[in-house]
C-alpha atoms as a PDB file:
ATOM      1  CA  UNK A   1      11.203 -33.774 -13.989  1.00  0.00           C
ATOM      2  CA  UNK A   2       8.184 -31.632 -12.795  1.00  0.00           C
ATOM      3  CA  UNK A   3       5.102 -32.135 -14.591  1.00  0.00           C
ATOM      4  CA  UNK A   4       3.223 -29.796 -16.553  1.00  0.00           C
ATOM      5  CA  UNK A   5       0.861 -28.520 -13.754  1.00  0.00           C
ATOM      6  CA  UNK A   6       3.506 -28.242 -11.774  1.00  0.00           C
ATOM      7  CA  UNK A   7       5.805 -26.011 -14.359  1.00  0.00           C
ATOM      8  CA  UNK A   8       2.486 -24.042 -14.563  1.00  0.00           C
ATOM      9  CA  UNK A   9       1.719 -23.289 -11.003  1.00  0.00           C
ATOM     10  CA  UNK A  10       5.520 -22.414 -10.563  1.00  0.00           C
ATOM     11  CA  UNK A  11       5.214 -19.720 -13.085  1.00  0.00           C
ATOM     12  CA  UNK A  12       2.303 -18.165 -12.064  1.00  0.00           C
ATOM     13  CA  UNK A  13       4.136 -18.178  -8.705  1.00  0.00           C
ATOM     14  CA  UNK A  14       6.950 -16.442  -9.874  1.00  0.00           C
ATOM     15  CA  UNK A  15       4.236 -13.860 -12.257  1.00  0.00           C
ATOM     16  CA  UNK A  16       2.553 -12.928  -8.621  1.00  0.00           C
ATOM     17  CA  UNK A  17       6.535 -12.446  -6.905  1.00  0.00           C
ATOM     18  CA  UNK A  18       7.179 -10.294  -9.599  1.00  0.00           C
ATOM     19  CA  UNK A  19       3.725  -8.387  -9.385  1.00  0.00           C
ATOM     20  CA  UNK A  20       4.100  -7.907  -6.064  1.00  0.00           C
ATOM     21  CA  UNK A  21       7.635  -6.813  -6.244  1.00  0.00           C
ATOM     22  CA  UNK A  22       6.861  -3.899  -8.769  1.00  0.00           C
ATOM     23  CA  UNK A  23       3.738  -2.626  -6.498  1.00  0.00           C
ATOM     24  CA  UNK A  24       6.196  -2.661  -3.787  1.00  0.00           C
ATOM     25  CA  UNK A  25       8.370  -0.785  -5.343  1.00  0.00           C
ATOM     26  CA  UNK A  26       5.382   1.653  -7.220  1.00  0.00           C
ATOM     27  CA  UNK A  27       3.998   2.226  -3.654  1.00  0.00           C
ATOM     28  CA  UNK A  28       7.466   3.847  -2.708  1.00  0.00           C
ATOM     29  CA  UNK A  29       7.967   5.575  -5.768  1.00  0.00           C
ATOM     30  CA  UNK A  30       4.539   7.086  -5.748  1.00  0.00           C
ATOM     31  CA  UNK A  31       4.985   8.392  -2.364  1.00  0.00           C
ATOM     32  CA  UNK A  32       8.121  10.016  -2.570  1.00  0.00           C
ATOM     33  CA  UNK A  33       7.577  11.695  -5.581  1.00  0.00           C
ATOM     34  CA  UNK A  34       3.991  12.159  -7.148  1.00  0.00           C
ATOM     35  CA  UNK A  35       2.180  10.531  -9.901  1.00  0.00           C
ATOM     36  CA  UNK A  36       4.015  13.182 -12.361  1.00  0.00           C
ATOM     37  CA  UNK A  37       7.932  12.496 -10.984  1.00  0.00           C
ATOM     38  CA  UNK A  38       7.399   8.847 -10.852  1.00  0.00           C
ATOM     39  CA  UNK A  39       8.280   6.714 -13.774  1.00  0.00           C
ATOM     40  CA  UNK A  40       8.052   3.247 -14.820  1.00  0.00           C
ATOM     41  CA  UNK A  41      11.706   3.182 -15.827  1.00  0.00           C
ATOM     42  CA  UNK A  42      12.678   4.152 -12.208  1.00  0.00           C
ATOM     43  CA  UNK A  43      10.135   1.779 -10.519  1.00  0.00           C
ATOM     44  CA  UNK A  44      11.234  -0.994 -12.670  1.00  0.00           C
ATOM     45  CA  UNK A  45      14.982  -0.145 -11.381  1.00  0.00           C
ATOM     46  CA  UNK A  46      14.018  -0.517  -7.999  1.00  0.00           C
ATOM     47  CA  UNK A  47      11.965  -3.371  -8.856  1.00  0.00           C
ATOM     48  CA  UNK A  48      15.131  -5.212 -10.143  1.00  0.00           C
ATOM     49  CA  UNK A  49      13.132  -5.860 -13.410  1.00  0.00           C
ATOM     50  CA  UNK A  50      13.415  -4.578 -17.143  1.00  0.00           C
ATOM     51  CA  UNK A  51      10.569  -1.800 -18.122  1.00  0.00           C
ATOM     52  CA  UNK A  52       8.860  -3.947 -20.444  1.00  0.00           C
ATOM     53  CA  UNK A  53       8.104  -6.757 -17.673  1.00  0.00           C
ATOM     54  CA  UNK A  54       6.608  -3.576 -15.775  1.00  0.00           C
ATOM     55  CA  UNK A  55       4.600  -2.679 -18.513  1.00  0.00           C
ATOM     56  CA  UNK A  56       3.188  -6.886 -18.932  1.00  0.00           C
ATOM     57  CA  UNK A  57       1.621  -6.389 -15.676  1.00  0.00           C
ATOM     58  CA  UNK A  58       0.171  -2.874 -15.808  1.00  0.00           C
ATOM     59  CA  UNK A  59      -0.204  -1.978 -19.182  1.00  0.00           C
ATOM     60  CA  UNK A  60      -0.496   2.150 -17.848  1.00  0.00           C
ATOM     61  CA  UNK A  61       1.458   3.875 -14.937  1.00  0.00           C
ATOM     62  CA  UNK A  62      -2.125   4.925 -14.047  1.00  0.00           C
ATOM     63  CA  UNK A  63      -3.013   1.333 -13.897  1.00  0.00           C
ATOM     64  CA  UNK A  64       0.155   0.895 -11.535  1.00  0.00           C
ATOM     65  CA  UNK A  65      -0.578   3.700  -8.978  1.00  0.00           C
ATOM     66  CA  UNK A  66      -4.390   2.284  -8.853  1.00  0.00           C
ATOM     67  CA  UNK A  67      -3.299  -0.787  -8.062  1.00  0.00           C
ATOM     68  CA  UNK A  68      -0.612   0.421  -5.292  1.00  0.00           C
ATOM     69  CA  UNK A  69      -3.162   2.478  -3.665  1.00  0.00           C
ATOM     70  CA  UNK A  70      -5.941  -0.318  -3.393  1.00  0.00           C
ATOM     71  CA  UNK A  71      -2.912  -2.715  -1.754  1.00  0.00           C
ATOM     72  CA  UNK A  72      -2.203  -0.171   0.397  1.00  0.00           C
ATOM     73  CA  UNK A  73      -6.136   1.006   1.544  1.00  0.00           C
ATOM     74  CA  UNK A  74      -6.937  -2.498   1.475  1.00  0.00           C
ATOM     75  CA  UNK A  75      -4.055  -3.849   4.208  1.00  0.00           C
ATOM     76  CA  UNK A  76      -4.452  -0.861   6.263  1.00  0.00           C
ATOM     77  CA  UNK A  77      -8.427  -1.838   6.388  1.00  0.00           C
ATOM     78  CA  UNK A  78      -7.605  -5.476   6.808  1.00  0.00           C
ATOM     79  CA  UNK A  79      -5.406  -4.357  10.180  1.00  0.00           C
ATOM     80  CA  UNK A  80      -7.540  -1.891  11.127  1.00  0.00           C
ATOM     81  CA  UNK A  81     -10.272  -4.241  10.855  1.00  0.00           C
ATOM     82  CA  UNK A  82      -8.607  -7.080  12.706  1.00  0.00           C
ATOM     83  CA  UNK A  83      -8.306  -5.003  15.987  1.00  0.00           C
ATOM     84  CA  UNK A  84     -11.984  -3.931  16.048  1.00  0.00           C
ATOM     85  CA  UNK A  85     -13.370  -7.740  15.800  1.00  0.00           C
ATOM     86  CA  UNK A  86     -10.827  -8.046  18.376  1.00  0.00           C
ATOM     87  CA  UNK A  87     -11.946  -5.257  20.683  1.00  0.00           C
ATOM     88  CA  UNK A  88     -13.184  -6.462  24.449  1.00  0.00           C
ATOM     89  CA  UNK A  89     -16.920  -4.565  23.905  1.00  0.00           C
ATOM     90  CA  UNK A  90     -16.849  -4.944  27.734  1.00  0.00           C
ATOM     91  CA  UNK A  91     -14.049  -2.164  27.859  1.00  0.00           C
ATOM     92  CA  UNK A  92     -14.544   0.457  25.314  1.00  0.00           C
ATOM     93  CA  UNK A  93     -11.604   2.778  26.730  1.00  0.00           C
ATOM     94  CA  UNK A  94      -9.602  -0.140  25.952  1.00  0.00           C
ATOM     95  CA  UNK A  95     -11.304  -0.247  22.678  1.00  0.00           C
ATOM     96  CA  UNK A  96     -10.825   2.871  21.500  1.00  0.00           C
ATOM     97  CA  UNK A  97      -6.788   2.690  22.434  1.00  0.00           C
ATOM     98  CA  UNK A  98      -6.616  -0.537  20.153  1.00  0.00           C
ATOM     99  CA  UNK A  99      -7.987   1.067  17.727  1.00  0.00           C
ATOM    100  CA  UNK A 100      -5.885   3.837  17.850  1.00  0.00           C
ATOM    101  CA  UNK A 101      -2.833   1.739  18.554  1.00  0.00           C
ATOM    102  CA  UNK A 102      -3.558  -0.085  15.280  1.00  0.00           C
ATOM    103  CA  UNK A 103      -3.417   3.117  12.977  1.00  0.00           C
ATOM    104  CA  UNK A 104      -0.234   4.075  14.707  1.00  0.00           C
ATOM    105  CA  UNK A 105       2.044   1.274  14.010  1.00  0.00           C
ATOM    106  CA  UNK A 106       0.204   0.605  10.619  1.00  0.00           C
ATOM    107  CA  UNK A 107       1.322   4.223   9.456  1.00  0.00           C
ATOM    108  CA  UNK A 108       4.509   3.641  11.262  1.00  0.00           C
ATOM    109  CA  UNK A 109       5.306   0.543   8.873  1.00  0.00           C
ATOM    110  CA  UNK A 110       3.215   2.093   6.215  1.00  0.00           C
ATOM    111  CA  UNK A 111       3.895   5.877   5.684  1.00  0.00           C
ATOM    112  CA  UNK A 112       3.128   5.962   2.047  1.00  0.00           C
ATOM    113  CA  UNK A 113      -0.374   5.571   2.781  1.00  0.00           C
ATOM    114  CA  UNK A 114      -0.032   9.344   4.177  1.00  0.00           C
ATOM    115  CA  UNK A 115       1.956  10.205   1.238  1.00  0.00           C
ATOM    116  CA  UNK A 116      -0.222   9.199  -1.620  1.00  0.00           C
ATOM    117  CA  UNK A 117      -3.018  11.212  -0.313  1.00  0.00           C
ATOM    118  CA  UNK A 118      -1.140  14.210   0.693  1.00  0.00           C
ATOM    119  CA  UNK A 119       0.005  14.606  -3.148  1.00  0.00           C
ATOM    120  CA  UNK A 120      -3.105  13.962  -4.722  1.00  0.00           C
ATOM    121  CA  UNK A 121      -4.711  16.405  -2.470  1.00  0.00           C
ATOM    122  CA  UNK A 122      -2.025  19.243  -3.658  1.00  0.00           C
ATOM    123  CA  UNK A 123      -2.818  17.845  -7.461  1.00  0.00           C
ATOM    124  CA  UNK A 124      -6.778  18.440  -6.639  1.00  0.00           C
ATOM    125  CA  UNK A 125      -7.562  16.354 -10.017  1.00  0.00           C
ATOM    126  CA  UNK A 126      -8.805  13.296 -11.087  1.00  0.00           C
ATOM    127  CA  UNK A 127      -6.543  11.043  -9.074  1.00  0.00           C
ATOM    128  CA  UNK A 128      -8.054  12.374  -6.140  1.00  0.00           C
ATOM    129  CA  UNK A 129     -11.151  12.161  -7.138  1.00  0.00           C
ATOM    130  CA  UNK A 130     -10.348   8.463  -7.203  1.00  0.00           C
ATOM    131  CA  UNK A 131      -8.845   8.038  -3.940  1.00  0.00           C
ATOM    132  CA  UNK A 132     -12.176   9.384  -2.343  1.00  0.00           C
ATOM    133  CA  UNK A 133     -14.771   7.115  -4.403  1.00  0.00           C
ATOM    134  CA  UNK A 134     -13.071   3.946  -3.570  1.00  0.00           C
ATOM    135  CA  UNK A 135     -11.320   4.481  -0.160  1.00  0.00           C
ATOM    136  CA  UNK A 136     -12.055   7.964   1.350  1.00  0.00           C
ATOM    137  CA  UNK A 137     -15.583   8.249   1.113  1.00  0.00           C
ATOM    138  CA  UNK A 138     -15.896   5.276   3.318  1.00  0.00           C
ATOM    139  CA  UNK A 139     -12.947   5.852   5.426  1.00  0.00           C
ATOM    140  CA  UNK A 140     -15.388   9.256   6.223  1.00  0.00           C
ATOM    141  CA  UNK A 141     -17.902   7.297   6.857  1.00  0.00           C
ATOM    142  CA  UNK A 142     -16.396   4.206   8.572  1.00  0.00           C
ATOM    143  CA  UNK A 143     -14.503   7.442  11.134  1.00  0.00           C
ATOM    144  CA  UNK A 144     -17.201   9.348  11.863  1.00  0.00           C
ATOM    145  CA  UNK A 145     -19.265   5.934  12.692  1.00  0.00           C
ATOM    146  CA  UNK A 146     -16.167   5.081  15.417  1.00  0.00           C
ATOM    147  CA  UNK A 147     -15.950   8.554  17.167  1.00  0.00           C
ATOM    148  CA  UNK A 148     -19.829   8.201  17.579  1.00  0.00           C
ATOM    149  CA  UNK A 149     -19.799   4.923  18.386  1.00  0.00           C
ATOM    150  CA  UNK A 150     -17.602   5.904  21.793  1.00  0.00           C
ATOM    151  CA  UNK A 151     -19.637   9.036  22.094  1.00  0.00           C
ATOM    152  CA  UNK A 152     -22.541   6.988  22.617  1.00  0.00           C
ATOM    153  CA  UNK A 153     -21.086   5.147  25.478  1.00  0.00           C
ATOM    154  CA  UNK A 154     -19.647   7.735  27.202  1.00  0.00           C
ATOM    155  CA  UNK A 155     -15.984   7.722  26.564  1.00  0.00           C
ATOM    156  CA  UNK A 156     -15.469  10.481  23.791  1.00  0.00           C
ATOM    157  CA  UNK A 157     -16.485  14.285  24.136  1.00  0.00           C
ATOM    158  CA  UNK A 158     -19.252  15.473  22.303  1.00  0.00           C
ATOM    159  CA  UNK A 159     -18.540  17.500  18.987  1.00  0.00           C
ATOM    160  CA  UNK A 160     -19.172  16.956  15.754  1.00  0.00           C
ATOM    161  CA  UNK A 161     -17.668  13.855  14.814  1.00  0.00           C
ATOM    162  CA  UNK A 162     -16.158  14.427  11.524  1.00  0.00           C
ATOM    163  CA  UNK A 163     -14.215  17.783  13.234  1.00  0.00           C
ATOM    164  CA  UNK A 164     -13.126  15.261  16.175  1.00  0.00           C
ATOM    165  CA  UNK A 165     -12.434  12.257  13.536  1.00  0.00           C
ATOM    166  CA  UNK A 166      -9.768  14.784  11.576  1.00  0.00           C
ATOM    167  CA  UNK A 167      -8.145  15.745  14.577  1.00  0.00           C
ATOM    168  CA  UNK A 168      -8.030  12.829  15.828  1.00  0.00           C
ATOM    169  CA  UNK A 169      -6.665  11.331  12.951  1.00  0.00           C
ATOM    170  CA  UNK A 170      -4.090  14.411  12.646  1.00  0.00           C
ATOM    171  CA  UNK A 171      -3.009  13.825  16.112  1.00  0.00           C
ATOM    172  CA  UNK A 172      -2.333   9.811  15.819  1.00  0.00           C
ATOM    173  CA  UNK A 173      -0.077  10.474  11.952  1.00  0.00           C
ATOM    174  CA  UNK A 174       1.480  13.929  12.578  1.00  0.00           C
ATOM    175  CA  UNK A 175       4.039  12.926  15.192  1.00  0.00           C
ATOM    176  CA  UNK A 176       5.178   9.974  12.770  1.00  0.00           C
ATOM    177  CA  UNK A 177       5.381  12.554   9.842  1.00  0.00           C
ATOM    178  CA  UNK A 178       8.045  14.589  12.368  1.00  0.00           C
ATOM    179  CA  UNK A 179       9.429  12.049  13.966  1.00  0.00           C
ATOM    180  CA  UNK A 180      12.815  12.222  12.250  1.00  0.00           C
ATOM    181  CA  UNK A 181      13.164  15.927  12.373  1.00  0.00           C
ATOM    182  CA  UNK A 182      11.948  15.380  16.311  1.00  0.00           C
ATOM    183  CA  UNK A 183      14.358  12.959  17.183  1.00  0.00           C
ATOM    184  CA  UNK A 184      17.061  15.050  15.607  1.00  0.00           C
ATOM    185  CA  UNK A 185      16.228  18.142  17.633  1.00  0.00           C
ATOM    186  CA  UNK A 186      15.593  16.861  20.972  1.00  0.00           C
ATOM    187  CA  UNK A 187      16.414  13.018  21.288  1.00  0.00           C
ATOM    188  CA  UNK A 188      13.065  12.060  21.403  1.00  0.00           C
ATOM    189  CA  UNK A 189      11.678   9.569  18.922  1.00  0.00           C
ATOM    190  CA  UNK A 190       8.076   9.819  18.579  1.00  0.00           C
ATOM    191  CA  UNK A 191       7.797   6.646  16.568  1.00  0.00           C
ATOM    192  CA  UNK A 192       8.869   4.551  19.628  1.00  0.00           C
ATOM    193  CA  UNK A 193       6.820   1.873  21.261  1.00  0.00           C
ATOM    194  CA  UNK A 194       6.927   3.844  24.566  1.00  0.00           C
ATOM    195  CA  UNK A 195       6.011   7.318  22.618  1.00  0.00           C
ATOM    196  CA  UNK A 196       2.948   5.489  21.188  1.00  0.00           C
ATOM    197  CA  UNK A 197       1.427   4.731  24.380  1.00  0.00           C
ATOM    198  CA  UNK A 198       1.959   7.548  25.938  1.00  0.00           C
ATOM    199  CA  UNK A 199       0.550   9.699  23.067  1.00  0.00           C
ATOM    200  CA  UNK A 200      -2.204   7.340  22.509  1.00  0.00           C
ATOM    201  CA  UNK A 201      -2.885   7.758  26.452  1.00  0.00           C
ATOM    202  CA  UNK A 202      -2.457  11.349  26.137  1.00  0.00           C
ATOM    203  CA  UNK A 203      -4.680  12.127  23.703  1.00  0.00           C
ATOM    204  CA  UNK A 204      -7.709   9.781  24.766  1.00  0.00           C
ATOM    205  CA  UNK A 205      -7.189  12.127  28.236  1.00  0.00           C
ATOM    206  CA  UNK A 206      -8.135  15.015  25.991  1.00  0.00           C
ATOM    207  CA  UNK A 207     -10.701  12.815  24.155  1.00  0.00           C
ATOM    208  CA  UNK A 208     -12.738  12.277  27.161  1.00  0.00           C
ATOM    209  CA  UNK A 209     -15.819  13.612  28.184  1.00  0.00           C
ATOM    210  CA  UNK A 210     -15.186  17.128  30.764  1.00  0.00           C
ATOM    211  CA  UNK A 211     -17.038  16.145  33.630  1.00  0.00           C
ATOM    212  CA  UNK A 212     -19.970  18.055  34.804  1.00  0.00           C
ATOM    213  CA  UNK A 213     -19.705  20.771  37.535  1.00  0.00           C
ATOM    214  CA  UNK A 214     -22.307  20.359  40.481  1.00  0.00           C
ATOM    215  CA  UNK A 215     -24.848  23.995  40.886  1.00  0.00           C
END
């Protein structure tokens, strides 16, 4: 017979399973269809719970899609964050394609990331407004800080670094976006291991400083 405090933790383990199962299941709702399509009746279905046990944990489907966006900002940061403490500071070109190599597979597992901002950016409201005082104004920041950071030592272009940081950024999540569609039409599948490197290689090529002519 388990005791009391045992009864207790087991429930509050079995209250964070199911938390975690209807974020899970928010975050893919949310990023297939909007804020507006989603409901709570359809994320509790793929949940595998009833509405109302949907409803105990986040008492608004605002509440929900605030909470699936910070799980998602805040694992991407905690990978992304990982690789950088990582980094050999000896070899910044090495660096730089962890670092790049990170986002890649992160937005490779995690697409919805991409998803929930590319909706609230069409909806232009308050949801937006959201995303960029808790996570985008820093991930600005935090970008900008990176591209100068390997400006600085020689192994990125000069530019300005918020115009190098979006296409950058566009360059590294695009090719996942198409990578069905790609593989499809020409038997190439961008969202390989081998694809990765090479565009990863590829585009710190056209990253790197042009060296200077002689008079």
């Amino acid at each position: 017979m388990n005791s009391p405090q045992a009864d207790l933790t087991q429930r509050q383990r079995q209250r964070e399973e199911t938390r975690s199962q209807i974020l899970a299941a928010a975050i893919r709702a949310f990023a297939r269809s909007g804020f507006e399509a989603a409901s709570l009746a359809g994320i509790a279905q793929q949940a595998g719970v009833k509405k109302a046990l949907v409803q105990y944990h986040f008492s608004t489907k605002e509440q929900l899609w605030r909470e699936a966006a910070r799980r998602l900002w805040t694992e991407r940061n905690q990978r992304l964050a990982e690789v950088i403490a990582s980094s050999d500071t000896k070899d910044p070109n090495a660096s730089m394609r962890r670092g790049f190599t990170a986002l890649v597979e992160f937005t490779r597992e995690n697409p919805e990331w991409l998803w929930f901002m590319f909706h609230e950016a069409a909806a232009n409201g308050e949801r937006l407004q959201w995303l960029i005082d808790n996570f985008l104004r820093e991930d600005y920041r935090q970008g900008e800080l990176f591209v100068k950071q390997f400006q600085d030592c020689g192994q990125m272009r000069e530019g300005t670094p918020l115009y190098l940081l979006h296409l950058i950024s566009g360059a590294l999540t695009y090719n996942l976006m198409v990578a069905p569609a790609t593989l499809h039409a020409t038997h190439t599948d961008l969202a390989s291991e081998e694809s990765i490197t090479r565009q990863v290689g590829l585009l710190q090529s056209l990253l790197a400083p042009t060296p200077e002519m002689p008079d």
